[in-house]
Protein backbone atom coordinates (compact mmCIF):
# COMPACT_ATOMS: atom_id res chain seq x y z
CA UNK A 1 -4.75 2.32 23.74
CA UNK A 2 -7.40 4.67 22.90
CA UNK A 3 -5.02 7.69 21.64
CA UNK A 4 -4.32 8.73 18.36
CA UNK A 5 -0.77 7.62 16.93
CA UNK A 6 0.89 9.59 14.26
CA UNK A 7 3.40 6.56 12.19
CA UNK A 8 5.48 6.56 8.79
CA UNK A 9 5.19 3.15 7.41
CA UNK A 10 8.19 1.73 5.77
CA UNK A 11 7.08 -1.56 3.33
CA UNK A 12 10.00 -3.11 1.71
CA UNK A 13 8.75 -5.17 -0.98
CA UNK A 14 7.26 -4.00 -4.11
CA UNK A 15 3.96 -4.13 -6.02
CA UNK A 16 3.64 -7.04 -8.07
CA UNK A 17 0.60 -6.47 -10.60
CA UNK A 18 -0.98 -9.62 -10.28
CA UNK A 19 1.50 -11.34 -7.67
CA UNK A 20 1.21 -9.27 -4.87
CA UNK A 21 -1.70 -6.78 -5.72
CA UNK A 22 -4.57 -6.25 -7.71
CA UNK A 23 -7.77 -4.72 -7.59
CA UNK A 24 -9.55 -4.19 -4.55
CA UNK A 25 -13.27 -5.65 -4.29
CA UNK A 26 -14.56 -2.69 -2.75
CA UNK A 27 -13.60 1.13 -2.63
CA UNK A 28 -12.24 2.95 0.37
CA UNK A 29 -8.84 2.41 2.41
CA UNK A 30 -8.34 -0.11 4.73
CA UNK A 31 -5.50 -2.38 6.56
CA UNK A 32 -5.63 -5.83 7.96
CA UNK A 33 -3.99 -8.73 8.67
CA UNK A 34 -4.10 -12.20 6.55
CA UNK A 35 -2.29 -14.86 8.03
CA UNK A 36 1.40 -13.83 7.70
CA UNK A 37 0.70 -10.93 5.24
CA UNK A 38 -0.32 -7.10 6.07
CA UNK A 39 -3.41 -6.43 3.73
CA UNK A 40 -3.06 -2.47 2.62
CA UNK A 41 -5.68 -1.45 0.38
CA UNK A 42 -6.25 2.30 -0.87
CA UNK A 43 -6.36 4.61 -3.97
CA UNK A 44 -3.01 4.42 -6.42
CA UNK A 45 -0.85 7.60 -7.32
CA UNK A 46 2.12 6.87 -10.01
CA UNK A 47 4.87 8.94 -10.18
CA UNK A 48 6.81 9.38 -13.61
CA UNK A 49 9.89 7.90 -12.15
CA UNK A 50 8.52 4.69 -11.79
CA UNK A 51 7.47 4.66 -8.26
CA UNK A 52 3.97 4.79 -6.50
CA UNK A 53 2.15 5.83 -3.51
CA UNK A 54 -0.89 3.88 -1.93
CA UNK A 55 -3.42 5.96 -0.55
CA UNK A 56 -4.99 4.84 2.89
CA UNK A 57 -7.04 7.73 4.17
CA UNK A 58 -5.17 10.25 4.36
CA UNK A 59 -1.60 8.15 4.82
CA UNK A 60 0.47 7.75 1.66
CA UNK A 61 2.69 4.50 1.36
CA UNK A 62 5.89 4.55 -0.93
CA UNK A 63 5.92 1.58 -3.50
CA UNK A 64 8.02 0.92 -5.91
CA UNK A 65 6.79 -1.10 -8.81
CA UNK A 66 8.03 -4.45 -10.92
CA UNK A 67 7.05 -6.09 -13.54
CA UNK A 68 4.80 -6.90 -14.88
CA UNK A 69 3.88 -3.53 -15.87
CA UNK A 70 0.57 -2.48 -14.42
CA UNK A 71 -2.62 -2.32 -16.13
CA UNK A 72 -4.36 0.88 -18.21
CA UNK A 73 -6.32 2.65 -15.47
CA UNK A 74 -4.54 1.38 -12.30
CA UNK A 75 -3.50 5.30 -11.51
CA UNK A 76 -6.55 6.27 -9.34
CA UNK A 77 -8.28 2.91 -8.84
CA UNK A 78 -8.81 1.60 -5.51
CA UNK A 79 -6.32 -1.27 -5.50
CA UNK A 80 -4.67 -3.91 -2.31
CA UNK A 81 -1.69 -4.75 -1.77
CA UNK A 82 -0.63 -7.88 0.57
CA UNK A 83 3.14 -8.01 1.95
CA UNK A 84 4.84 -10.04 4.11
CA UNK A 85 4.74 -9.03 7.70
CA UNK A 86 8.77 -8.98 7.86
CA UNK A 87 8.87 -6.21 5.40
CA UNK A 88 6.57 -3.85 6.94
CA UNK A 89 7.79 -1.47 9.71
CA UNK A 90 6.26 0.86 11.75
CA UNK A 91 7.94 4.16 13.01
CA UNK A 92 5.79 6.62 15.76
CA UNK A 93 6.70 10.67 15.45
CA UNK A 94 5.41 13.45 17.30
CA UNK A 95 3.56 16.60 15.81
């Protein structure tokens, strides 16, 4: 409690325009809890190979995406993402 912890998140599911993401009502990165979901929400990057990072301060997540395809725009915006709590890990490493 009260340190900083340096982690590499691991989220096995994948963005689901729509489903499982969509745009976020406000700008600026942030992660919570909803019931049995982990809320991430941050700026998206695409990647040309289909893939996509989320954004949260600093912290990129890898995604990778499904259909339906996502909408014009969504590169850059300030989107969430909610996943189920058993597909998101957590792994500490030192500096």
């Amino acid at each position: 409690m009260g340190d900083e912890h340096h982690v590499e998140w691991t989220v096995d599911e994948d963005i689901v325009w729509g489903t499982n993401a969509g745009p976020a009502s406000s700008a600026g990165p942030k992660l919570s809890q909803d019931g049995d979901r982990i809320v991430f929400q941050g700026r998206l990057s695409l990647t040309e190979d289909g893939a996509a990072f989320l954004d949260l301060g600093g912290t990129s997540i890898l995604f990778d995406l499904a259909e339906p395809s996502l909408p014009e725009g969504a590169g850059g915006a300030w989107i969430e993402v909610r996943v189920g709590r058993g597909h998101v890990s957590v792994w500490p490493y030192r500096l």
